[in-house]
N, C-alpha and C. Protein backbone atom coordinates (compact mmCIF):
# COMPACT_ATOMS: atom_id res chain seq x y z
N UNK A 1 -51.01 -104.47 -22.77
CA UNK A 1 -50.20 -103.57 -21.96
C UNK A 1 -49.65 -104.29 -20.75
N UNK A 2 -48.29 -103.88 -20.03
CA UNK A 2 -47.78 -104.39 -18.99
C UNK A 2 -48.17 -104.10 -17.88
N UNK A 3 -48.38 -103.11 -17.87
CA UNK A 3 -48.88 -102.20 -16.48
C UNK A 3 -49.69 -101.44 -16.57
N UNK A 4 -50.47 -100.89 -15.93
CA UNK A 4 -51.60 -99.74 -15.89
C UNK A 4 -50.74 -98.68 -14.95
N UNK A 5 -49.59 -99.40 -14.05
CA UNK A 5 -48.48 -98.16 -12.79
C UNK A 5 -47.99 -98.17 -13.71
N UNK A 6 -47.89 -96.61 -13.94
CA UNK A 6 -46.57 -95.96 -14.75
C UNK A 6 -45.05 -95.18 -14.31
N UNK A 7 -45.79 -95.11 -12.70
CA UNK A 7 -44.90 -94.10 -12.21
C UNK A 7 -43.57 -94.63 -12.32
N UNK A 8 -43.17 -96.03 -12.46
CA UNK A 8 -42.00 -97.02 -11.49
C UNK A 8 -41.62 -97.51 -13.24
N UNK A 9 -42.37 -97.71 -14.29
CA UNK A 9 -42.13 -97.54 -15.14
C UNK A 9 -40.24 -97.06 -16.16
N UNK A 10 -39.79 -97.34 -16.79
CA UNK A 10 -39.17 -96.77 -17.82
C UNK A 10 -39.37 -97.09 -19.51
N UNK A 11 -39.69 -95.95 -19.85
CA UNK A 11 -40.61 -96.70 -21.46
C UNK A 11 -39.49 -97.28 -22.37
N UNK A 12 -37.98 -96.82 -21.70
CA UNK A 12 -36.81 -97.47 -23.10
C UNK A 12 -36.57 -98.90 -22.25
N UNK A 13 -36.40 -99.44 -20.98
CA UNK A 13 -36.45 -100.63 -20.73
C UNK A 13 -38.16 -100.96 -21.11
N UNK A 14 -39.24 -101.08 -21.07
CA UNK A 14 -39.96 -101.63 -21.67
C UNK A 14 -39.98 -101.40 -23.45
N UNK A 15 -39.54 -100.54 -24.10
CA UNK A 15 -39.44 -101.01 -25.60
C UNK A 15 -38.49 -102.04 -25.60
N UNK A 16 -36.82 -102.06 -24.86
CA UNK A 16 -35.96 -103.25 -25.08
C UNK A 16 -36.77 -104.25 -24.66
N UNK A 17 -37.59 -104.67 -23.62
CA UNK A 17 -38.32 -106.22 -23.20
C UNK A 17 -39.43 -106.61 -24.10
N UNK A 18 -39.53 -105.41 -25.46
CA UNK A 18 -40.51 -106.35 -26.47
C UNK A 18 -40.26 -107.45 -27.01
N UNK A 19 -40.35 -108.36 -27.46
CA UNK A 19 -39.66 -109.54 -27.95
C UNK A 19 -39.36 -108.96 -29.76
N UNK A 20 -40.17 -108.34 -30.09
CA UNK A 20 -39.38 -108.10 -31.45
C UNK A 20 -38.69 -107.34 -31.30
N UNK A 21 -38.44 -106.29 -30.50
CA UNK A 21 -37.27 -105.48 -30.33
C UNK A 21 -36.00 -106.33 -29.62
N UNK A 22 -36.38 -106.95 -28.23
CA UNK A 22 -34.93 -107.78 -27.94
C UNK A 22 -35.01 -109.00 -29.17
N UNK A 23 -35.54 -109.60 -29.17
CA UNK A 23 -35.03 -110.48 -30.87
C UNK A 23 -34.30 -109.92 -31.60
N UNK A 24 -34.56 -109.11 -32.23
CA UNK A 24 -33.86 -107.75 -33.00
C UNK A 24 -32.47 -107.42 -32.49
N UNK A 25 -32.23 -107.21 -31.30
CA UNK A 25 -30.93 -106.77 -30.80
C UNK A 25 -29.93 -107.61 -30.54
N UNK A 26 -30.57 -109.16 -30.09
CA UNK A 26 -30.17 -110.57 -30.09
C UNK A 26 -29.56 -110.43 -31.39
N UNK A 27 -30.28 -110.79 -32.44
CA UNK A 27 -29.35 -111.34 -33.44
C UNK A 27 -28.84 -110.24 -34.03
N UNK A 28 -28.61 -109.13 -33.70
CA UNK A 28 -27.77 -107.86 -34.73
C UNK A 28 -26.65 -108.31 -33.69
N UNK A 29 -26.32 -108.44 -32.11
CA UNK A 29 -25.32 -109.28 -31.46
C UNK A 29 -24.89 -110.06 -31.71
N UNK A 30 -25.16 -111.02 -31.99
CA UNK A 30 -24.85 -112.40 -32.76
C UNK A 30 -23.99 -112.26 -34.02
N UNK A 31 -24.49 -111.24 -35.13
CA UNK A 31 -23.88 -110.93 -36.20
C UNK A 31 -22.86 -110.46 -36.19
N UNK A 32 -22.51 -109.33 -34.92
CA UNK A 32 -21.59 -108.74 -34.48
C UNK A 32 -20.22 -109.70 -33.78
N UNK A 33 -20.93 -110.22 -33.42
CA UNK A 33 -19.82 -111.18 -32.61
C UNK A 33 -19.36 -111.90 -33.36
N UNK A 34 -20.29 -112.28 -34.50
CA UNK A 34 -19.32 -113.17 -35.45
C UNK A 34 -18.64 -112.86 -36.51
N UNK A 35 -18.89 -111.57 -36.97
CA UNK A 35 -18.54 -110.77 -37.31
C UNK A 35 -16.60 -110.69 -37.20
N UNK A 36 -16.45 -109.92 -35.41
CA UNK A 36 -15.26 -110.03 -35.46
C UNK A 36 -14.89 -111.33 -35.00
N UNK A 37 -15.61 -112.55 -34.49
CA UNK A 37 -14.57 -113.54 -34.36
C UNK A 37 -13.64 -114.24 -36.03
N UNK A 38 -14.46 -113.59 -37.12
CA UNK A 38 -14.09 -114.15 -37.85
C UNK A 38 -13.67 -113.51 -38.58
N UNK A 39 -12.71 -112.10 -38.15
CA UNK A 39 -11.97 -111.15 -39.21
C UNK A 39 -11.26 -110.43 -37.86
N UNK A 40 -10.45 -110.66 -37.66
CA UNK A 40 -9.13 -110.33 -36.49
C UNK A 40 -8.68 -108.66 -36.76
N UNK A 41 -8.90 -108.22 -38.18
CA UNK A 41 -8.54 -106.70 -37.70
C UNK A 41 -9.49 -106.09 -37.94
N UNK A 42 -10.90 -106.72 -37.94
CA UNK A 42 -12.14 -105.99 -37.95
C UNK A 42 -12.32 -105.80 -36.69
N UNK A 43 -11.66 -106.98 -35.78
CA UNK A 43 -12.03 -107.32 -34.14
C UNK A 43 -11.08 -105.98 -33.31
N UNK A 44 -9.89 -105.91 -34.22
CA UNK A 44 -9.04 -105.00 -32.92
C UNK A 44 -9.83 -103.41 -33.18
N UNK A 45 -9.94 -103.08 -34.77
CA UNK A 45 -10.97 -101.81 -34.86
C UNK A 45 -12.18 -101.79 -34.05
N UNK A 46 -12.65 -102.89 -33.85
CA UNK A 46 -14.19 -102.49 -32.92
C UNK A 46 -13.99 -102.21 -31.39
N UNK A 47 -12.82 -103.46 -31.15
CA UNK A 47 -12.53 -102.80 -29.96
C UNK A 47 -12.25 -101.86 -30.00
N UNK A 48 -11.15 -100.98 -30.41
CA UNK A 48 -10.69 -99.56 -30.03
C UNK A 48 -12.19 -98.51 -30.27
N UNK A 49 -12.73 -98.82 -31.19
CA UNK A 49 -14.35 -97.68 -31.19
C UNK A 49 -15.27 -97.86 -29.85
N UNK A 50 -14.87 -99.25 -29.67
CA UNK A 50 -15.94 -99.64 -28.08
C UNK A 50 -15.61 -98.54 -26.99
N UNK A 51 -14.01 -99.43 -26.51
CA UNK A 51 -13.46 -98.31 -25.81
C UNK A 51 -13.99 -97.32 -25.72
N UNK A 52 -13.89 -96.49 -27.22
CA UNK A 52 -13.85 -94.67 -27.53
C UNK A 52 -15.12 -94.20 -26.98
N UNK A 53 -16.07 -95.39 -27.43
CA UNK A 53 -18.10 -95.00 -27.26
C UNK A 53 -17.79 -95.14 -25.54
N UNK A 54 -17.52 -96.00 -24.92
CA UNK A 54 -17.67 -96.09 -23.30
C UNK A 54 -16.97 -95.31 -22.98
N UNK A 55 -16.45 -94.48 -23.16
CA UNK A 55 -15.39 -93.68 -22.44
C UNK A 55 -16.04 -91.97 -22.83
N UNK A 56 -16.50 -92.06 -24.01
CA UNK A 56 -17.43 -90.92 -24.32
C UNK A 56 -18.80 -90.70 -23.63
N UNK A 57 -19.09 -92.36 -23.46
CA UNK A 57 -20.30 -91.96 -22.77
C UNK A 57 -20.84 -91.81 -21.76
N UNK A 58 -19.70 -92.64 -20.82
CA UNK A 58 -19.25 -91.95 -19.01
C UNK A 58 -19.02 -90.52 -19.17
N UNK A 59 -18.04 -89.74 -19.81
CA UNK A 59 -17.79 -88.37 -20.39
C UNK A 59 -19.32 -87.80 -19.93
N UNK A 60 -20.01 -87.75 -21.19
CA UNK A 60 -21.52 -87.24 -21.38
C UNK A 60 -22.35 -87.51 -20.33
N UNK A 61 -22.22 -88.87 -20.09
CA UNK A 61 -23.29 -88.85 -18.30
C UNK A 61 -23.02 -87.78 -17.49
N UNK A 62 -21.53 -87.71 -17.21
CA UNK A 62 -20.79 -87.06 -16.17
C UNK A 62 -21.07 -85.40 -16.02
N UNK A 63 -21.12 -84.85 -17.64
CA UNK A 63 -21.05 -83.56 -17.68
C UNK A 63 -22.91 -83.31 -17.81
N UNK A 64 -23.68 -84.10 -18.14
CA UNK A 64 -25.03 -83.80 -18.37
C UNK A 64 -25.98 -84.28 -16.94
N UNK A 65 -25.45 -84.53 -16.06
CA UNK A 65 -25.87 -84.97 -14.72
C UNK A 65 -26.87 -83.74 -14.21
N UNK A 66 -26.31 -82.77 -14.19
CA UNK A 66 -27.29 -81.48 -13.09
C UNK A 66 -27.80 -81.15 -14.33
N UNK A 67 -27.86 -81.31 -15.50
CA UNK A 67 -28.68 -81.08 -16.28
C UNK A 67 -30.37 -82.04 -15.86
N UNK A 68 -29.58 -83.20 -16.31
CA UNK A 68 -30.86 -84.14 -15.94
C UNK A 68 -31.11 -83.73 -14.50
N UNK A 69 -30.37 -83.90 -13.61
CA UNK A 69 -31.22 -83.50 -12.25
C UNK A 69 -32.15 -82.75 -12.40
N UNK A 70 -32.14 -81.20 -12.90
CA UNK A 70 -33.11 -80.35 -12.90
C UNK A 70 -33.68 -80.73 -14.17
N UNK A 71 -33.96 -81.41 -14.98
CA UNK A 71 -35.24 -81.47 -15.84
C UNK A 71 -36.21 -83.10 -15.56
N UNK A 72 -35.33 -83.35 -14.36
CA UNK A 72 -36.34 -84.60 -13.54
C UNK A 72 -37.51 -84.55 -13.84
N UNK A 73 -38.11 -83.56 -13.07
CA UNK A 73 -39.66 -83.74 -13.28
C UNK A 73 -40.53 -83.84 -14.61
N UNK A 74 -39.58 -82.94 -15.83
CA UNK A 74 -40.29 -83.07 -17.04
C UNK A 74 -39.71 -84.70 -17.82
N UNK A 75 -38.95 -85.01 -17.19
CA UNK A 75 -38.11 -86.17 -17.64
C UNK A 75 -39.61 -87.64 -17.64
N UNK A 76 -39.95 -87.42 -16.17
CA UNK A 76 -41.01 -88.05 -15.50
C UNK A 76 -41.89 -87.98 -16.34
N UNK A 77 -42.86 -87.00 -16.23
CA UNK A 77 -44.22 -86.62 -17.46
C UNK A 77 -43.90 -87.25 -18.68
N UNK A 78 -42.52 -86.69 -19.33
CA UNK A 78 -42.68 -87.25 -20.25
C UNK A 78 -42.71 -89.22 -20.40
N UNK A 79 -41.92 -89.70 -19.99
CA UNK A 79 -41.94 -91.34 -19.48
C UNK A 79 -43.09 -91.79 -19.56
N UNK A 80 -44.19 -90.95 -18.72
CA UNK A 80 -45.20 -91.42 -18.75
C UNK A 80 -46.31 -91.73 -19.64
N UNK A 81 -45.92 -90.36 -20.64
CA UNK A 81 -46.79 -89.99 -21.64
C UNK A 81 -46.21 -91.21 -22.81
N UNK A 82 -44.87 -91.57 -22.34
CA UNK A 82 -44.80 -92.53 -23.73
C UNK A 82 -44.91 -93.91 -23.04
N UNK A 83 -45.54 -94.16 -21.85
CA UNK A 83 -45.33 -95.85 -21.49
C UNK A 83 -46.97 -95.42 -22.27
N UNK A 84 -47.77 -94.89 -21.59
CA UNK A 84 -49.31 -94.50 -22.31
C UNK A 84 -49.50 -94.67 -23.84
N UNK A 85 -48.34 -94.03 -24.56
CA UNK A 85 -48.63 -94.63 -26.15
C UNK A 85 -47.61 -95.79 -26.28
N UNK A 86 -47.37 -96.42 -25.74
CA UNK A 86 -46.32 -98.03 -25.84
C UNK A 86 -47.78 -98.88 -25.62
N UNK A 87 -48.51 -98.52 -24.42
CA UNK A 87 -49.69 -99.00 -23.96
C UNK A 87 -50.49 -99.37 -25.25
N UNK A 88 -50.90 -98.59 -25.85
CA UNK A 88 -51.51 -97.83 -26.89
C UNK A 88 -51.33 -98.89 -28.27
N UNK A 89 -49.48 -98.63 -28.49
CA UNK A 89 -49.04 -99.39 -29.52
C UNK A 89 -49.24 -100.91 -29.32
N UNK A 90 -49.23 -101.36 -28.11
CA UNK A 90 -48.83 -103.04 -27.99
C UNK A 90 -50.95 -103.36 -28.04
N UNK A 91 -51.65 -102.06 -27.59
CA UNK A 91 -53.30 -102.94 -27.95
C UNK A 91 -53.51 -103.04 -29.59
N UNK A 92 -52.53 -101.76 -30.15
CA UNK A 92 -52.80 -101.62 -31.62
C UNK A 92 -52.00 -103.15 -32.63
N UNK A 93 -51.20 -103.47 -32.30
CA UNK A 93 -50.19 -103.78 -32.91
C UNK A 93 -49.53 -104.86 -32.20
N UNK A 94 -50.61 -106.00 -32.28
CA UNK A 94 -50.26 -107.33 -31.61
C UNK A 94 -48.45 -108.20 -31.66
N UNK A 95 -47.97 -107.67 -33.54
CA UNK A 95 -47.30 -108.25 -33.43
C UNK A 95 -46.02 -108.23 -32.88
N UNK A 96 -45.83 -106.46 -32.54
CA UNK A 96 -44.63 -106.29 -31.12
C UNK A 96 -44.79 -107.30 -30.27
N UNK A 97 -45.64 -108.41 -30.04
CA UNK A 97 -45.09 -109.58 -28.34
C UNK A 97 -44.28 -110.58 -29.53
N UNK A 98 -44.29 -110.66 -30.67
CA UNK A 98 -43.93 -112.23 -31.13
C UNK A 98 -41.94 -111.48 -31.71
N UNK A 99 -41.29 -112.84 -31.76
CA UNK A 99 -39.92 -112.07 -32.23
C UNK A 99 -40.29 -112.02 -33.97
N UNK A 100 -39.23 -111.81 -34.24
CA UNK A 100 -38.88 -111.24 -35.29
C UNK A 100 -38.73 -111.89 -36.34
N UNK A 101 -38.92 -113.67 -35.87
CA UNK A 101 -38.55 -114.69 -37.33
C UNK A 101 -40.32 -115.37 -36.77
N UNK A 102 -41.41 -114.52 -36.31
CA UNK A 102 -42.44 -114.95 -36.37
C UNK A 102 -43.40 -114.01 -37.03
């Protein structure tokens, strides 16, 4: 486990800093990138979907804001309750620290 403080915690930045999970995201990037460097109207379609996703998802922050404000506190509890089973998973399940071609 990383921490025993949970409060300061976020359990989706600690699942991305597993090494088999960022390994994992590393090379699905990698694939991606080469992907469109090496097919020019695969490249202009992804851009325009990129765009569409960032622009949707400023959208959705924007309108779900006082939502999240007021479910803060259960937002919290819950965080906590899953850094506690991340805790849990990484004593169970050694091989989440190693990447993904180990």
């Amino acid at each position: 486990p990383m921490s025993t403080h949970h409060a300061q915690e976020n359990v989706l930045q600690r699942v991305l800093q597993l090494p088999v999970v960022s390994s994992t995201c590393q090379t699905l990037q990698r694939k991606y990138s080469s992907t469109k460097e090496s097919h020019p109207l695969m490249a202009s379609v992804c851009e325009v979907y990129e765009r569409g996703v960032q622009g949707a998802g400023a959208l959705a922050m924007w309108g779900m804001e006082p939502v999240v404000r007021r479910l803060e506190p259960q937002f919290a509890v819950a965080n906590n309750l899953a850094c506690r089973g991340l805790d849990h998973l990484e004593e169970k399940i050694p091989a989440l620290q190693y990447p993904v071609d180990k």
